[in-house]
Protein backbone atom coordinates (compact mmCIF):
# COMPACT_ATOMS: atom_id res chain seq x y z
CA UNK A 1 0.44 -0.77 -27.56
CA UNK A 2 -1.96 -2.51 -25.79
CA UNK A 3 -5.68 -1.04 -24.78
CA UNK A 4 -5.80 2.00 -22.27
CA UNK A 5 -7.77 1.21 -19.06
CA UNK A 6 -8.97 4.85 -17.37
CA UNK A 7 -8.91 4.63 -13.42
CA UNK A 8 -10.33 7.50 -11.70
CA UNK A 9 -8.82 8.03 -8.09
CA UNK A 10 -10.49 11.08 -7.09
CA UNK A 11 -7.75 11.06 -4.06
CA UNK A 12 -8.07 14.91 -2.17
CA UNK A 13 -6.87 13.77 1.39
CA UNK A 14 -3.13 13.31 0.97
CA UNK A 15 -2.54 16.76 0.58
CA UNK A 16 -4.74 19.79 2.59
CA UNK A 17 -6.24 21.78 -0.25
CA UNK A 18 -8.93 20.86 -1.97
CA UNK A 19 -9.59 20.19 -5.61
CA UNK A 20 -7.91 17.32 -6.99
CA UNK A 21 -11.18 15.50 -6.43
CA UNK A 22 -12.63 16.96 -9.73
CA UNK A 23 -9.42 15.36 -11.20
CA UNK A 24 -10.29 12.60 -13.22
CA UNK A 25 -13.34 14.52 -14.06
CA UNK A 26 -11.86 17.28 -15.78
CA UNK A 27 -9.51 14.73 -17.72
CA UNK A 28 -12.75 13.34 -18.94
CA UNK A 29 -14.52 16.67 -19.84
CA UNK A 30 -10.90 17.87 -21.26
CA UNK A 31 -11.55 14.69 -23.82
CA UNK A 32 -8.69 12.42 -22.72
CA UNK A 33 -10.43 9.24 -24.03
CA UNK A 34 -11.07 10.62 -27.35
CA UNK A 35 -7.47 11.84 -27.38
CA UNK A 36 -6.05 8.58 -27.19
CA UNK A 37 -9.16 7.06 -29.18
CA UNK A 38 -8.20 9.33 -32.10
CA UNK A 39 -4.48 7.74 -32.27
CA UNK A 40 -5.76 4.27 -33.05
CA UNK A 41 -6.05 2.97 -29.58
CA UNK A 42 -8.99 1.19 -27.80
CA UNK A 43 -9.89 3.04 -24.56
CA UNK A 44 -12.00 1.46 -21.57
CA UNK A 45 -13.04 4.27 -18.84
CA UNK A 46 -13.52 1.71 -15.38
CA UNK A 47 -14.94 4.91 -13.57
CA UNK A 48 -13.92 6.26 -10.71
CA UNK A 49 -13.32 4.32 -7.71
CA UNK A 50 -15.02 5.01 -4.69
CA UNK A 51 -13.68 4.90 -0.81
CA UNK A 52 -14.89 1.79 0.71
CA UNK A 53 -15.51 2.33 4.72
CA UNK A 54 -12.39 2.90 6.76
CA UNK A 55 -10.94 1.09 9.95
CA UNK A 56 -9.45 3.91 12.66
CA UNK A 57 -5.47 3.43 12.47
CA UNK A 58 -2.88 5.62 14.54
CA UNK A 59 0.15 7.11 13.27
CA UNK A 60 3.22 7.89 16.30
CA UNK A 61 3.22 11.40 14.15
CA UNK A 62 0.54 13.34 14.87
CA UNK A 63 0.97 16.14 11.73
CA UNK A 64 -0.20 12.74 9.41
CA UNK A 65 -4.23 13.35 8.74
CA UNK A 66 -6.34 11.01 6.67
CA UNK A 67 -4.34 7.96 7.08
CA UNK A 68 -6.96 5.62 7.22
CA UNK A 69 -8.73 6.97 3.89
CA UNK A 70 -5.11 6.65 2.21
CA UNK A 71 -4.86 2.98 3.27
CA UNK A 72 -8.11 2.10 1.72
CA UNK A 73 -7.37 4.03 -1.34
CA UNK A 74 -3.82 2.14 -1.65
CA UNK A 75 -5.62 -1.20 -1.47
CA UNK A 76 -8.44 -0.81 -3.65
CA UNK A 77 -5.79 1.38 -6.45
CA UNK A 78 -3.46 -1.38 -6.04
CA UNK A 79 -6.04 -3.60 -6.89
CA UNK A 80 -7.18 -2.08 -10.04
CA UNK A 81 -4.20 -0.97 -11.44
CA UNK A 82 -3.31 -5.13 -11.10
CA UNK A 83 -6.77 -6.00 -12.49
CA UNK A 84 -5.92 -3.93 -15.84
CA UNK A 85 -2.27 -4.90 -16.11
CA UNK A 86 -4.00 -8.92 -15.68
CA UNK A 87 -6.21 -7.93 -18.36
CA UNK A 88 -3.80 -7.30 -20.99
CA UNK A 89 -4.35 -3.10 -20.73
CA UNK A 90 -2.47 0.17 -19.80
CA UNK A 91 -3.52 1.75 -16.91
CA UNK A 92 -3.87 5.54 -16.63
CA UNK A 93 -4.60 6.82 -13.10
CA UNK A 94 -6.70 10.07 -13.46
CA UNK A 95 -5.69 11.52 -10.26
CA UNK A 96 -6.34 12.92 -7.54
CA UNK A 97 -3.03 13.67 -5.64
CA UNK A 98 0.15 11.84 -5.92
CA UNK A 99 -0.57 9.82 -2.50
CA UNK A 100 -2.53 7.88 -5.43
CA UNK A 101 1.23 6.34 -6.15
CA UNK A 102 1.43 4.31 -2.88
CA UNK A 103 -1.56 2.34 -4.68
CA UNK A 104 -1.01 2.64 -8.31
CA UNK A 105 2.75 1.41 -8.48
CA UNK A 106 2.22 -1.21 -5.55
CA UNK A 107 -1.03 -2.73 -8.16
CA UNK A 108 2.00 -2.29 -11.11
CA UNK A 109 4.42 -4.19 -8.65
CA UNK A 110 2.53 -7.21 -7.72
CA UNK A 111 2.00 -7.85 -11.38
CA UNK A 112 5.37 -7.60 -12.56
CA UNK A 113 6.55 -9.77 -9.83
CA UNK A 114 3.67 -12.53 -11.27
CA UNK A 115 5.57 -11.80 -14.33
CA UNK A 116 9.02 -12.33 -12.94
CA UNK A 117 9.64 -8.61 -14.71
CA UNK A 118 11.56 -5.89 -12.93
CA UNK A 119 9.29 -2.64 -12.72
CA UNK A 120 10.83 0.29 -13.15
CA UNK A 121 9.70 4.33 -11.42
CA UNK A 122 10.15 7.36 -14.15
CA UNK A 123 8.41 9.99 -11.31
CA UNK A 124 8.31 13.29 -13.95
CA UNK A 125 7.62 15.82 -10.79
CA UNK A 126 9.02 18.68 -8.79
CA UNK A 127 9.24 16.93 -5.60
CA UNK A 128 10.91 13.76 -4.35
CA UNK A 129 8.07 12.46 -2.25
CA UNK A 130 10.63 10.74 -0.29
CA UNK A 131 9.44 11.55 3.18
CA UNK A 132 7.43 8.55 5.08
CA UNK A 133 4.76 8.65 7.71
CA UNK A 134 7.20 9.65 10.44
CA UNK A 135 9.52 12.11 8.75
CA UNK A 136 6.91 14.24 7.33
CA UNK A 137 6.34 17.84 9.06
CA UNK A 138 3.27 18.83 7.07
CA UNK A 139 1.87 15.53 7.56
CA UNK A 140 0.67 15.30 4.19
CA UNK A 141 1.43 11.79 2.70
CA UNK A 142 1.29 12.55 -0.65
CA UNK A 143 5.14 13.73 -0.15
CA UNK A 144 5.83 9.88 0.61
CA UNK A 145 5.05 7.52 -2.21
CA UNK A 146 8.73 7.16 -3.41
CA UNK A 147 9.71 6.06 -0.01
CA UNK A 148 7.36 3.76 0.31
CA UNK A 149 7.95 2.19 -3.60
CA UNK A 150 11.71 2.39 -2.46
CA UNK A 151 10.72 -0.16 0.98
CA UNK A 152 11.87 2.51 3.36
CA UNK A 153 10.95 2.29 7.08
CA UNK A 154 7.89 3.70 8.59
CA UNK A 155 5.45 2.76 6.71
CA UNK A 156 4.33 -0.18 8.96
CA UNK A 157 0.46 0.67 8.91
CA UNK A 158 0.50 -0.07 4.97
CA UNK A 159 0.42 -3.29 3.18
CA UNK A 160 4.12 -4.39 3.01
CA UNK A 161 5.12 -3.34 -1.07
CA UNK A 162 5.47 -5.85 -2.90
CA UNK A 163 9.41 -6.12 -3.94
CA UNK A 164 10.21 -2.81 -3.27
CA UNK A 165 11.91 -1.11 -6.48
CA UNK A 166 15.85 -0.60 -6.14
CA UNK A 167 17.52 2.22 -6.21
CA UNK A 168 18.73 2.16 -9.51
CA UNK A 169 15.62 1.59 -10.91
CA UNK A 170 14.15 4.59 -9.74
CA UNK A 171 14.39 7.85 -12.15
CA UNK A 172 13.32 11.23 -9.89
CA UNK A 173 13.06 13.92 -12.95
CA UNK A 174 12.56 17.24 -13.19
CA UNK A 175 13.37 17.61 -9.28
CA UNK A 176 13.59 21.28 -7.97
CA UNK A 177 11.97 20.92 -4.29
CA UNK A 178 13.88 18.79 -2.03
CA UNK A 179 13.43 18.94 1.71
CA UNK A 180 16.76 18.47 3.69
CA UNK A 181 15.52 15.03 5.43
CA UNK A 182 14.69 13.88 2.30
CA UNK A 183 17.90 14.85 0.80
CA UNK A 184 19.54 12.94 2.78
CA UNK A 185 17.98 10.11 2.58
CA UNK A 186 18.35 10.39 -1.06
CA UNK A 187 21.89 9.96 -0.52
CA UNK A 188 21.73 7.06 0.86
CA UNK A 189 19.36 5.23 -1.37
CA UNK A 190 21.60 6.11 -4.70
CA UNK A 191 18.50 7.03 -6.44
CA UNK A 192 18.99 8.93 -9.73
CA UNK A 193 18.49 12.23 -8.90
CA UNK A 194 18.02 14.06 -12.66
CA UNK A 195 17.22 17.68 -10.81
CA UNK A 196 16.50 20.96 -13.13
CA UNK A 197 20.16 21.53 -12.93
CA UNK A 198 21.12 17.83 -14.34
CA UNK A 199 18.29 18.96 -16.98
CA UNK A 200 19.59 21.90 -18.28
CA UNK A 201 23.16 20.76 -17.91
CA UNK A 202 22.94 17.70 -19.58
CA UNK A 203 19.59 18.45 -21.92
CA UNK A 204 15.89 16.68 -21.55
CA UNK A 205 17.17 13.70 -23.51
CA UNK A 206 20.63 11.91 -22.35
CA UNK A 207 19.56 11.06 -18.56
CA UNK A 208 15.76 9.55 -20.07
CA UNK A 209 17.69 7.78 -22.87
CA UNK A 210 19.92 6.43 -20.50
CA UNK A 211 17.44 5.44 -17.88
CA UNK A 212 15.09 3.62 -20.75
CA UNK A 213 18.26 2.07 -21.92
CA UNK A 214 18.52 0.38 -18.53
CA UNK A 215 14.53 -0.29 -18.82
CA UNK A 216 14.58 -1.93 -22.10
CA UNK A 217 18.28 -4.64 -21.05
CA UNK A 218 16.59 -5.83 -18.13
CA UNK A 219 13.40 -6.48 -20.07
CA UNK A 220 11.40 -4.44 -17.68
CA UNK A 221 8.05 -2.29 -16.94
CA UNK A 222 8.05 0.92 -16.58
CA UNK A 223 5.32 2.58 -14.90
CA UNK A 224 5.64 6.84 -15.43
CA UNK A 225 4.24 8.87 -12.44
CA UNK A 226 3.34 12.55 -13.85
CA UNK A 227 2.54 15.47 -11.80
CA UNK A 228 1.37 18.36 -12.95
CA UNK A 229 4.34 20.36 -11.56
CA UNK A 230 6.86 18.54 -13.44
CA UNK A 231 5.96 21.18 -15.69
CA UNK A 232 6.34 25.09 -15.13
CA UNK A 233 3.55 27.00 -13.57
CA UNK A 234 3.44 29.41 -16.45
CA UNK A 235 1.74 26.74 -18.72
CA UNK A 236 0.36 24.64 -15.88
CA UNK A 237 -1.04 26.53 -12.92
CA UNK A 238 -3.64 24.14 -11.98
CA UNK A 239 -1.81 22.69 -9.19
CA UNK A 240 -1.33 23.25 -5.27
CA UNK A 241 2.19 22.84 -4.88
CA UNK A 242 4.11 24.98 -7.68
CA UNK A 243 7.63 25.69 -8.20
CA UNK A 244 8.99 27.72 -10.51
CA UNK A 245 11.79 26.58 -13.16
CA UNK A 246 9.91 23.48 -14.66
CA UNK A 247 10.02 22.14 -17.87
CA UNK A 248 8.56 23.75 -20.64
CA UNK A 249 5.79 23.25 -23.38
CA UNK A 250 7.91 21.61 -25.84
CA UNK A 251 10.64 19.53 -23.41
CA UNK A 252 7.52 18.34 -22.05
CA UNK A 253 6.06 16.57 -25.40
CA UNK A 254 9.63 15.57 -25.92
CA UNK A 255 10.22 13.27 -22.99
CA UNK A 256 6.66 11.96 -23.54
CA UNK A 257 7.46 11.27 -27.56
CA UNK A 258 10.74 9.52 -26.14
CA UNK A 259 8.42 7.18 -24.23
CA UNK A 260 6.31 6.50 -26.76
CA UNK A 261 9.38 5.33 -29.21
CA UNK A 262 10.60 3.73 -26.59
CA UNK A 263 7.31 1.13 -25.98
CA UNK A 264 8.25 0.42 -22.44
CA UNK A 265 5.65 2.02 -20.78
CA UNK A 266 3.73 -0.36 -18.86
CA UNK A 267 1.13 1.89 -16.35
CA UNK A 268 0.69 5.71 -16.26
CA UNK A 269 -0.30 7.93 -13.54
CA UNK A 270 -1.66 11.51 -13.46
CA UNK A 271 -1.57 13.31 -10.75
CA UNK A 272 -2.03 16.31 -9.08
CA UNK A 273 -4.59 18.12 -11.24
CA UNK A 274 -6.75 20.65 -9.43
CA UNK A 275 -8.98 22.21 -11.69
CA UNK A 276 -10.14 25.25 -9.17
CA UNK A 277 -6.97 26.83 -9.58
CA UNK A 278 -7.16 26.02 -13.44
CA UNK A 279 -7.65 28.97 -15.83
CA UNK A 280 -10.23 27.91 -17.98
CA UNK A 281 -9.00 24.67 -18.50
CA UNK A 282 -5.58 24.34 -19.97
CA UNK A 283 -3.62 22.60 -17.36
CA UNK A 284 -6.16 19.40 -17.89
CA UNK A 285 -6.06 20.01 -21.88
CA UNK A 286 -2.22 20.24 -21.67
CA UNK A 287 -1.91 16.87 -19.77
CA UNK A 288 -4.19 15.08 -22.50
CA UNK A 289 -1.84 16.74 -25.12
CA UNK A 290 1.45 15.08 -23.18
CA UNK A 291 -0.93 12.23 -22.71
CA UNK A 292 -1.49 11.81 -26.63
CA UNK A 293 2.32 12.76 -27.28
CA UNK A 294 3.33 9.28 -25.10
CA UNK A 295 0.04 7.44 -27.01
CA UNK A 296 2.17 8.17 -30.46
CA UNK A 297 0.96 11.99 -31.73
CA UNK A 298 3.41 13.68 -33.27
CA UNK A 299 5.12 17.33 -33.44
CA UNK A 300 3.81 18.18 -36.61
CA UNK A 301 0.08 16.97 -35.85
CA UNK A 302 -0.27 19.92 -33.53
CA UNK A 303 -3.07 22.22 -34.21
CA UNK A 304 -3.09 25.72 -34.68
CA UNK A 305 -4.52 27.69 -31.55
CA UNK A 306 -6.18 30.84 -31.21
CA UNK A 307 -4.78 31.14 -27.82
């Protein structure tokens, strides 16, 4: 496995409450680096990025705030996450909120298309983000990544993405909040859909094997997109957008030990971490467990908690 590049992208505005800024912070403090240091890897921490000065742009929906902050973030992510992939590393976002995505997986695009690779989407969350700029009612764009990855309409005030990602290529799992306009555009793209019910139909493991399958035949990159309400708020509550009914503790590790066996895991996002409605720290310190799980840690190298 190549050499993990952190990114911070201390991203607030693409949601309306505050918090995710101390993001990558917290995954820092939480001892990501040394996490993935510890498993034999080399680790590089670029920083965080910071917003460079913003042109005024208008949006025909008036709910959408903080455009213009979004589309400097997207550039500069975009970017980055190309500058790391160029260099040979693995890019982990520390978000920030999942608007982070529009930059992160267009950066992962543009180099696979250097590459002549298809990239691959594995977005591990509760929501489809499938709205764009002018279906969104709360206005809050980061609900709209997936669209845009996916080259639907509306995004015109963004960079055009670069080869958007078929639908077939893109894995939503661990779905449980789906507006009905973005339902229904679902239905129309033919995106894999692998909702809780799928999950606990089917089990954590045949639709992921299946999707890597596809990864792996078409020689592809797979970038992962995880939010920290693809799990259950019991065991992560440090996040502004829960649902009950996510996955748990240990189906968690297992889909990120799949990925690790699997080494197709190109670029890695984290998202949606908002320490002020952590409790004392265990959402970030169970994301840099998941995060050493897909970085090769085992079951049976767990340690024994007092908690």
């Amino acid at each position: 496995m190549p050499n993990t590049v952190l990114i911070g992208a201390p991203i607030d505005e693409g949601q309306r409450r505050p918090g995710c800024v101390m993001g990558p912070t917290a995954y820092r403090v939480a001892g990501l680096a040394q996490a993935i240091g510890d498993l034999g890897h080399g680790v590089e921490d670029w920083g965080d990025m910071v917003l460079p000065a913003v042109q005024a742009v208008s949006c025909p929906n008036p709910a959408v705030h903080h455009l213009a902050e979004l589309l400097a973030w997207t550039e500069i992510l975009a970017d980055k996450v190309d500058d790391a992939l160029s260099q040979g590393g693995l890019p982990i976002v520390l978000g920030g909120d999942h608007a982070l995505a529009l930059g992160s997986v267009s950066g992962a695009a543009r180099f696979a298309a250097r590459q002549d690779r298809p990239l691959f989407l594995l977005w591990l969350d509760a929501h489809s983000d499938f709205h764009t700029p002018l279906t969104t009612q709360s206005g809050n764009l980061h609900g709209t990544p997936v669209a845009y990855i996916a080259g639907r309409a509306g995004f015109e005030a963004f960079p055009p993405f670069p080869k958007p990602i078929p639908a077939e290529r893109i894995c939503l799992y661990g779905i449980r909040s789906v507006d009905p306009a973005e339902h229904a555009a679902l239905l129309k793209h033919d995106i894999a859909i692998n909702d809780m019910r799928v999950l606990d139909e089917r089990g954590i493991v045949a639709p992921l094997r299946e999707f890597l399958d596809m990864v792996r035949a078409a020689g592809g990159m797979l970038h992962v997109s995880l939010d920290v309400d693809f799990l259950d708020p019991s065991i992560a509550p440090a996040v502004g957008t829960t649902v009950p009914g996510g996955t748990t503790f240990r189906e968690a590790h297992l889909v990120m030990e799949l990925l690790h066996e699997s080494a197709l895991v190109t670029s890695l996002d984290l998202v949606e971490l908002n320490p002020f409605l952590d409790e004392r720290g265990r959402t970030a310190k169970l994301m840099v467990e998941l995060v050493g799980s897909l970085m090769g840690r085992k079951v049976f190298d767990r340690p024994t908690r007092s908690f």
